[in-house]
N, C-alpha and C. Protein backbone atom coordinates (compact mmCIF):
# COMPACT_ATOMS: atom_id res chain seq x y z
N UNK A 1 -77.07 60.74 -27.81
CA UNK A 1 -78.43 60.90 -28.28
C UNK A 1 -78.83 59.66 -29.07
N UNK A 2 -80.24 59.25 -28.85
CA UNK A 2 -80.69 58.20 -29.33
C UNK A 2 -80.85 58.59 -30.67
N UNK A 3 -81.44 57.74 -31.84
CA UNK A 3 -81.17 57.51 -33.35
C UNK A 3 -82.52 58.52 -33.61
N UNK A 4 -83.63 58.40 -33.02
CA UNK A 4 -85.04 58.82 -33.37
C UNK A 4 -84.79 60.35 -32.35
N UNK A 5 -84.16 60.88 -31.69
CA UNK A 5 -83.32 62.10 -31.08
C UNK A 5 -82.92 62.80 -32.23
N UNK A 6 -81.91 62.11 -32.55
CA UNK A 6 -80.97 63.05 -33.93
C UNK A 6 -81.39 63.21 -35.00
N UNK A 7 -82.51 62.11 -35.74
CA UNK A 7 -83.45 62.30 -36.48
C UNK A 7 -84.40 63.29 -36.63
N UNK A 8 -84.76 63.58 -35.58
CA UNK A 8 -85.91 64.85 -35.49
C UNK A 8 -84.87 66.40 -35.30
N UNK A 9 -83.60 66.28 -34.73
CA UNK A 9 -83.05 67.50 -34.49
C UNK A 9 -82.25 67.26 -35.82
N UNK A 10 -82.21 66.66 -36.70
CA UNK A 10 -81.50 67.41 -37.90
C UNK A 10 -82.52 67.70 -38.95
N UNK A 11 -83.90 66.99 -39.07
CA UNK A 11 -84.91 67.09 -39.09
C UNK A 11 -85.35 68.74 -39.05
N UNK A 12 -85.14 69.37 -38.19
CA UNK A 12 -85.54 70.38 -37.40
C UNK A 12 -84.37 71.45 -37.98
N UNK A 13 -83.14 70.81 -38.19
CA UNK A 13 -82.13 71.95 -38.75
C UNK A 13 -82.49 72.13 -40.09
N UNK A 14 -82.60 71.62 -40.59
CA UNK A 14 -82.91 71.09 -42.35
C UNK A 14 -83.91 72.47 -42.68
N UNK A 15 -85.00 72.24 -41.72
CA UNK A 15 -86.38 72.69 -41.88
C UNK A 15 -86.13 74.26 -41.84
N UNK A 16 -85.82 74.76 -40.72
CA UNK A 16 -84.89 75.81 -40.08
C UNK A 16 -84.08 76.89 -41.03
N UNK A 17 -82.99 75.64 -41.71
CA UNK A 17 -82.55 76.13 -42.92
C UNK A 17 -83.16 76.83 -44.29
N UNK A 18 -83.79 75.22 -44.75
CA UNK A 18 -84.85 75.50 -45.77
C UNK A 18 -85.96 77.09 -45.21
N UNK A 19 -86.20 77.43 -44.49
CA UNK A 19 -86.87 78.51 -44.18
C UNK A 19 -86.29 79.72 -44.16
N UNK A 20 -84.84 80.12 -44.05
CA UNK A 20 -84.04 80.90 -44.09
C UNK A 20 -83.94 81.37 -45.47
N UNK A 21 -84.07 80.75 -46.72
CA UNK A 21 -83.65 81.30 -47.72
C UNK A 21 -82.46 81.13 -48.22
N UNK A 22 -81.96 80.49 -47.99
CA UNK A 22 -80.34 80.57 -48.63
C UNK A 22 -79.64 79.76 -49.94
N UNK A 23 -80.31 78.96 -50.30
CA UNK A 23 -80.89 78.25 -51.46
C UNK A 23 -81.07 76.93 -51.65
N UNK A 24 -81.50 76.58 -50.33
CA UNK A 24 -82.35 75.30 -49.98
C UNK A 24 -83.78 75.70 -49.89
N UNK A 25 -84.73 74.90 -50.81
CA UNK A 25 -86.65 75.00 -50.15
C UNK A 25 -86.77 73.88 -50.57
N UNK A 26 -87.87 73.32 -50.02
CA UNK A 26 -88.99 72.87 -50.10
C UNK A 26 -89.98 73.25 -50.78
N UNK A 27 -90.50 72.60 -52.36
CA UNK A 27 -92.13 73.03 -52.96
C UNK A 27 -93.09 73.32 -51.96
N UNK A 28 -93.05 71.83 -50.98
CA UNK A 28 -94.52 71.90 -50.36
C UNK A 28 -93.88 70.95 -48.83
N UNK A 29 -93.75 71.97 -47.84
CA UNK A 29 -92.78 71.22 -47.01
C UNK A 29 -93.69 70.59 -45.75
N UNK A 30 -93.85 68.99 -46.20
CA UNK A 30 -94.17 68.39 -44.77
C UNK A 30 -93.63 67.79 -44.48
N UNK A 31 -94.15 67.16 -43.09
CA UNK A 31 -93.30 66.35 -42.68
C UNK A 31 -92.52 64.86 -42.86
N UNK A 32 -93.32 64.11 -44.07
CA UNK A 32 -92.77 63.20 -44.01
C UNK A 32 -91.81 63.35 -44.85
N UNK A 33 -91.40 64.99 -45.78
CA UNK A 33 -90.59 64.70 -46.64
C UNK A 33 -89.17 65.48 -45.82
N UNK A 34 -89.68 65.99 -45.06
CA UNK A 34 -88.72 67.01 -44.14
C UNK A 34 -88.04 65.47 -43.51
N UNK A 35 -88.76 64.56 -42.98
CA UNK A 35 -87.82 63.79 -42.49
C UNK A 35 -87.41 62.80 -43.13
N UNK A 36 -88.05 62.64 -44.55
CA UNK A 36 -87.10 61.51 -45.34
C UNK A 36 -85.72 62.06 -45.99
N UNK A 37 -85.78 63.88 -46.05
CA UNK A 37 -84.71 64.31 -46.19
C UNK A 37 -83.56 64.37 -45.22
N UNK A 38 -84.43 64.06 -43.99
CA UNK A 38 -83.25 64.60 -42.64
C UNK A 38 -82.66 62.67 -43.06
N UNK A 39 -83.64 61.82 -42.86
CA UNK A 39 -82.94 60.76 -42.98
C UNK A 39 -81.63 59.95 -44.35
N UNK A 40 -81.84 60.55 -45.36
CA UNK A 40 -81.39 60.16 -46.39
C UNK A 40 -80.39 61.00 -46.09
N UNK A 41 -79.92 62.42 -45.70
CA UNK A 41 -78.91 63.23 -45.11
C UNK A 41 -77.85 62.43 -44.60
N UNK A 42 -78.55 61.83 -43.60
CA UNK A 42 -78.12 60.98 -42.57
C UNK A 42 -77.36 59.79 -42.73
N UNK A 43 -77.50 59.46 -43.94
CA UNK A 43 -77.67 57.90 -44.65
C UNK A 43 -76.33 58.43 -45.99
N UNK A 44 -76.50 59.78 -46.52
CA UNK A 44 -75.43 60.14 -47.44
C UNK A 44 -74.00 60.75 -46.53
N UNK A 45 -74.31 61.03 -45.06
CA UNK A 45 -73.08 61.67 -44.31
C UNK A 45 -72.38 60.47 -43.74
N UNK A 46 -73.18 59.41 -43.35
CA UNK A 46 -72.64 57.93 -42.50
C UNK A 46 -71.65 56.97 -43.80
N UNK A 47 -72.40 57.42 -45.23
CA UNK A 47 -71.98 56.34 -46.26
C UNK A 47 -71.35 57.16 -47.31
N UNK A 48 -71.47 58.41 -47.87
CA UNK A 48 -70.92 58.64 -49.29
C UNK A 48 -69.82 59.49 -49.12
N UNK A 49 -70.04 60.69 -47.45
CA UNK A 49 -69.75 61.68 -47.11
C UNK A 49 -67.44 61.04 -47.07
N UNK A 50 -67.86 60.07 -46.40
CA UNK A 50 -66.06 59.74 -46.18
C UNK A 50 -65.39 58.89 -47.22
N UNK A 51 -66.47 58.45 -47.93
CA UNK A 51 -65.16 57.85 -49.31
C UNK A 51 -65.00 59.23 -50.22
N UNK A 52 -66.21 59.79 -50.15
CA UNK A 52 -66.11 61.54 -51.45
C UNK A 52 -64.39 61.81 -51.13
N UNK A 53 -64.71 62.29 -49.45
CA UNK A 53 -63.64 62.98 -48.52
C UNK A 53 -62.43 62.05 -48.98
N UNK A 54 -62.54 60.43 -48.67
CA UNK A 54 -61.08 60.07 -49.03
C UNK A 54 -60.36 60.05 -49.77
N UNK A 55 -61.54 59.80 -51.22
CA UNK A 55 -61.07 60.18 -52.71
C UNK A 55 -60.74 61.56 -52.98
N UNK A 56 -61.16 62.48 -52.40
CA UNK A 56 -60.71 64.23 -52.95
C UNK A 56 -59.62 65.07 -51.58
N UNK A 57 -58.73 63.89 -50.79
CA UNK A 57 -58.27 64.27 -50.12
C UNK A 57 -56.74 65.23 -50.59
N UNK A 58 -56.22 64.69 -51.56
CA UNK A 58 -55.37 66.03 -51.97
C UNK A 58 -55.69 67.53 -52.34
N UNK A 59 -56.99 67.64 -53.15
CA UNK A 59 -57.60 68.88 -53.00
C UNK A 59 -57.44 69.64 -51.24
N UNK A 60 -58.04 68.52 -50.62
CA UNK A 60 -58.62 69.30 -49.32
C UNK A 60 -57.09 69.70 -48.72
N UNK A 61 -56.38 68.90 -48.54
CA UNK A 61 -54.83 68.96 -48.46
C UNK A 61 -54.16 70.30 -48.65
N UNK A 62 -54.34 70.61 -50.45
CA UNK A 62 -53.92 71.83 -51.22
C UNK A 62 -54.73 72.97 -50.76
N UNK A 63 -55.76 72.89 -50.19
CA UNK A 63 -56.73 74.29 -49.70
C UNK A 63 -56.78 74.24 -48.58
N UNK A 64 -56.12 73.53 -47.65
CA UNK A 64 -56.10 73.18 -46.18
C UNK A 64 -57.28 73.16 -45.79
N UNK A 65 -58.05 72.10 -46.11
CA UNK A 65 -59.70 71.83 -45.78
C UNK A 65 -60.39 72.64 -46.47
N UNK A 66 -60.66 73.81 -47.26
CA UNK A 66 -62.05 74.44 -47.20
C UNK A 66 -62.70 73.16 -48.59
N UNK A 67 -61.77 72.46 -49.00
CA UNK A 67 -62.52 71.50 -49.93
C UNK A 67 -63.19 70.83 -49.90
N UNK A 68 -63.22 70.69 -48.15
CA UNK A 68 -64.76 70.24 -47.55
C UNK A 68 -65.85 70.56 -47.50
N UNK A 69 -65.69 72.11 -47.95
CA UNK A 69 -67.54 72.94 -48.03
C UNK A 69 -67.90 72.12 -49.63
N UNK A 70 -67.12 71.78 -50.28
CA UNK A 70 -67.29 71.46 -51.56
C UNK A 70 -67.86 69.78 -51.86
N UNK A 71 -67.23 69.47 -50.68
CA UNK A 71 -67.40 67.72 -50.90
C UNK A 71 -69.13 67.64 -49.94
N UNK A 72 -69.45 69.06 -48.61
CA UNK A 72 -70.57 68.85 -48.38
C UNK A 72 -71.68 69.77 -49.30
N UNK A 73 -71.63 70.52 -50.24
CA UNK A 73 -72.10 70.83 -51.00
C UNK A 73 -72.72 69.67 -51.97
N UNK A 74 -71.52 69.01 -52.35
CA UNK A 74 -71.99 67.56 -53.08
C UNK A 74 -72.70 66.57 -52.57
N UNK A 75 -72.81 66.50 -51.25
CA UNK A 75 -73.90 65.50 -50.40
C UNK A 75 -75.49 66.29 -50.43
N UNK A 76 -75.02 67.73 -50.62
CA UNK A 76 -76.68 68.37 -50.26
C UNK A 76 -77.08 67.94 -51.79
N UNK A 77 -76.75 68.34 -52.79
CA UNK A 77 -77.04 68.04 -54.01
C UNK A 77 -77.62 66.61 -54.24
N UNK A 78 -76.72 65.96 -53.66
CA UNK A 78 -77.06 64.21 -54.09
C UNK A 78 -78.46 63.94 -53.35
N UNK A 79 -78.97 64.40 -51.85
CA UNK A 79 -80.58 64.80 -51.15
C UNK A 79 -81.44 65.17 -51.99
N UNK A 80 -80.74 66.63 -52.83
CA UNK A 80 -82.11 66.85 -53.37
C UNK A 80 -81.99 66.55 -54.48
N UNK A 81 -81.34 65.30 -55.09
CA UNK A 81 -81.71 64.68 -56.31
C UNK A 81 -82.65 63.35 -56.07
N UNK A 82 -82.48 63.23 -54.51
CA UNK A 82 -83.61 61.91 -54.29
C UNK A 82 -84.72 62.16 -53.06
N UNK A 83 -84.65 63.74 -53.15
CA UNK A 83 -85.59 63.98 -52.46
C UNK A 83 -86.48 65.21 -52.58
N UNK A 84 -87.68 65.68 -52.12
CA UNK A 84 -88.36 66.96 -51.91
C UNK A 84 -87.65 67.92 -52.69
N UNK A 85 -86.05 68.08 -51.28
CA UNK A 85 -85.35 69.30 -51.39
C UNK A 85 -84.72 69.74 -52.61
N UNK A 86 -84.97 71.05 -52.67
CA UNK A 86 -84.48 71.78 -53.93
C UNK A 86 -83.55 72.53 -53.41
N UNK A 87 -82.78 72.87 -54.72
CA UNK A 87 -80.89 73.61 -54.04
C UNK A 87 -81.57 74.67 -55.23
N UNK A 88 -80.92 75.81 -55.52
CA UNK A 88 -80.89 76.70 -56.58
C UNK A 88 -79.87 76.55 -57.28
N UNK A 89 -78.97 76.15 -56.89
CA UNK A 89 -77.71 75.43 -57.40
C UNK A 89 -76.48 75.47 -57.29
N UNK A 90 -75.42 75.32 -57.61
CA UNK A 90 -74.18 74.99 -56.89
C UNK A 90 -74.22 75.70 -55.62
N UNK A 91 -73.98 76.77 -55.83
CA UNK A 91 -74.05 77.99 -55.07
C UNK A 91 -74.85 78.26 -53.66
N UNK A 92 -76.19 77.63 -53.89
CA UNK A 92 -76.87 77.76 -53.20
C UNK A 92 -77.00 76.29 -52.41
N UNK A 93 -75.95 75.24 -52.64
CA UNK A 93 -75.45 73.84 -52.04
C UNK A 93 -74.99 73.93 -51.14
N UNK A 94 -73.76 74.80 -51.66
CA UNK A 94 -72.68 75.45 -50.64
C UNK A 94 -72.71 75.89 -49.75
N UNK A 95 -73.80 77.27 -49.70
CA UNK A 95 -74.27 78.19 -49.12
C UNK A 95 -75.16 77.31 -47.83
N UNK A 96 -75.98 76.32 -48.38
CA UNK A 96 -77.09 76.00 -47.62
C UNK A 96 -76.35 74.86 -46.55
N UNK A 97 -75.40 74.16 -47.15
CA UNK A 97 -74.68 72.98 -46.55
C UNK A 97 -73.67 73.98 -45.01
N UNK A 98 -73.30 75.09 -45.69
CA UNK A 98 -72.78 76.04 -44.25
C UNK A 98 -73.78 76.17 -43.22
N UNK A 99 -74.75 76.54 -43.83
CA UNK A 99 -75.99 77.49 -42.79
C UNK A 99 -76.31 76.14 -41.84
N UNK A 100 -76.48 75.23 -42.88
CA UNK A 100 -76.99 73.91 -42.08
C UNK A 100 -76.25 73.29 -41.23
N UNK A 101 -75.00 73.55 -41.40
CA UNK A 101 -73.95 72.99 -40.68
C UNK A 101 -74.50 73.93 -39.01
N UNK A 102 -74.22 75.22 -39.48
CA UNK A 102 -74.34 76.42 -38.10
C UNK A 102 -75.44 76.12 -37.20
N UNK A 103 -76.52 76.21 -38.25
CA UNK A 103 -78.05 75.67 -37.21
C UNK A 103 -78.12 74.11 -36.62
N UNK A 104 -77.56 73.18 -37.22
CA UNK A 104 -77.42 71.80 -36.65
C UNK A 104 -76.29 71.87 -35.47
N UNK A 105 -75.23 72.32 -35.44
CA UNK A 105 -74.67 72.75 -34.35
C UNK A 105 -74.99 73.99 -33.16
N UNK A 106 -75.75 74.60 -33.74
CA UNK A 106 -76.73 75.48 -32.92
C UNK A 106 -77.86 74.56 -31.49
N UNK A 107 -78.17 73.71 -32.63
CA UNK A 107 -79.06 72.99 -31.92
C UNK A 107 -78.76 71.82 -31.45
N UNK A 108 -77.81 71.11 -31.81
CA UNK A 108 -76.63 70.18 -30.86
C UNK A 108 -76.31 70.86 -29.28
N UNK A 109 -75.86 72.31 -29.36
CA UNK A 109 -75.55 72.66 -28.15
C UNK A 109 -77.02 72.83 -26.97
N UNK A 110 -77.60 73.29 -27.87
CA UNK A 110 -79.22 73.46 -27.13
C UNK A 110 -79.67 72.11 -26.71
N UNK A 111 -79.57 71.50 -27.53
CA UNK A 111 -80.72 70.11 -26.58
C UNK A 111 -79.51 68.57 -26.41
N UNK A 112 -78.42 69.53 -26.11
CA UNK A 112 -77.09 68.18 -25.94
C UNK A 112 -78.17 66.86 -24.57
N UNK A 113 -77.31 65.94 -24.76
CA UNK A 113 -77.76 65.17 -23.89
C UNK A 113 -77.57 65.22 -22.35
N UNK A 114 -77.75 65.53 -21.05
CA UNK A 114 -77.51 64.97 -19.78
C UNK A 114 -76.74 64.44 -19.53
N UNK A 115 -76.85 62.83 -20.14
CA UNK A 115 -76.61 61.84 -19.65
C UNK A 115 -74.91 61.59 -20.33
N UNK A 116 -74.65 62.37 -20.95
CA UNK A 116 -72.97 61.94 -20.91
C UNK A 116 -72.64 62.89 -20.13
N UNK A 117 -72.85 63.82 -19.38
CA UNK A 117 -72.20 64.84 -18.55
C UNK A 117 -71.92 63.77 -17.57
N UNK A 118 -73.26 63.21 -17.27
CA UNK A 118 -73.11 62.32 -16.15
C UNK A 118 -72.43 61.27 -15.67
N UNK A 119 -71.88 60.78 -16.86
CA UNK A 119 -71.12 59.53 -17.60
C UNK A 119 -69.84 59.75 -17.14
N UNK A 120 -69.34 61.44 -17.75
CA UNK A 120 -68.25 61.70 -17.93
C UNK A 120 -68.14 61.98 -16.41
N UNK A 121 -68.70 62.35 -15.18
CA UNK A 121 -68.30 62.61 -13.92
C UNK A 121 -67.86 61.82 -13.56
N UNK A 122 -68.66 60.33 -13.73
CA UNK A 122 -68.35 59.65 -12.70
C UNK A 122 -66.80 58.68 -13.16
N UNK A 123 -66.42 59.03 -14.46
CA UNK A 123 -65.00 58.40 -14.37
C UNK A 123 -63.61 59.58 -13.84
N UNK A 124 -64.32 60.54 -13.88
CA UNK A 124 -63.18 61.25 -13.25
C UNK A 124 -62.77 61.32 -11.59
């Protein structure tokens, strides 16, 4: 998937989420903040998301991963400290960073791309 593809479909999960209730909203949700959040998301999972992870890797170690809902809890938090999005708080980081996870993979499977199916045929 192209860059302005994944942009609008996490874009779209975010939004999705935030509408669910779970303790992500939006004051006043449009679009340019829906997608400066999907982008800055984007921008904290590519850059903050794997040094957090490398630095708190004995935790995750000692809990056999779930210390990862914790390290993406801490990325949703760090969004809505520079953005729109509001968390209710820890709790509702946690909570919202799962849901978001489910609906962004929800919608990964729904609008996957074609064109690597196609990719992948022709080397086999």
């Amino acid at each position: 998937m192209n860059f302005l593809n994944r942009l609008l479909l996490n874009s779209l999960a975010l939004y999705l989420t935030t509408m669910m209730g779970v303790g992500l909203y939006f004051n006043n949700p449009s679009i340019f903040a829906i997608l400066l959040a999907a982008l800055i998301l984007g921008f904290v999972n590519a850059v903050f998301k794997p040094i957090m992870t490398i630095l708190t890797l004995p935790f995750t170690i000692l809990s056999f991963g779930l210390f990862l809902f914790v390290v993406n809890a801490i990325s949703i938090s760090l969004v809505a400290a520079l953005t729109a999005l509001n968390v209710t708080g820890f709790a509702g980081a946690l909570v919202g960073a799962l849901v978001l996870s489910i609906v962004n993979a929800i919608l990964s499977s729904l609008f996957k791309n074609n064109e690597d199916n196609y990719s992948r045929a022709s080397y086999q």
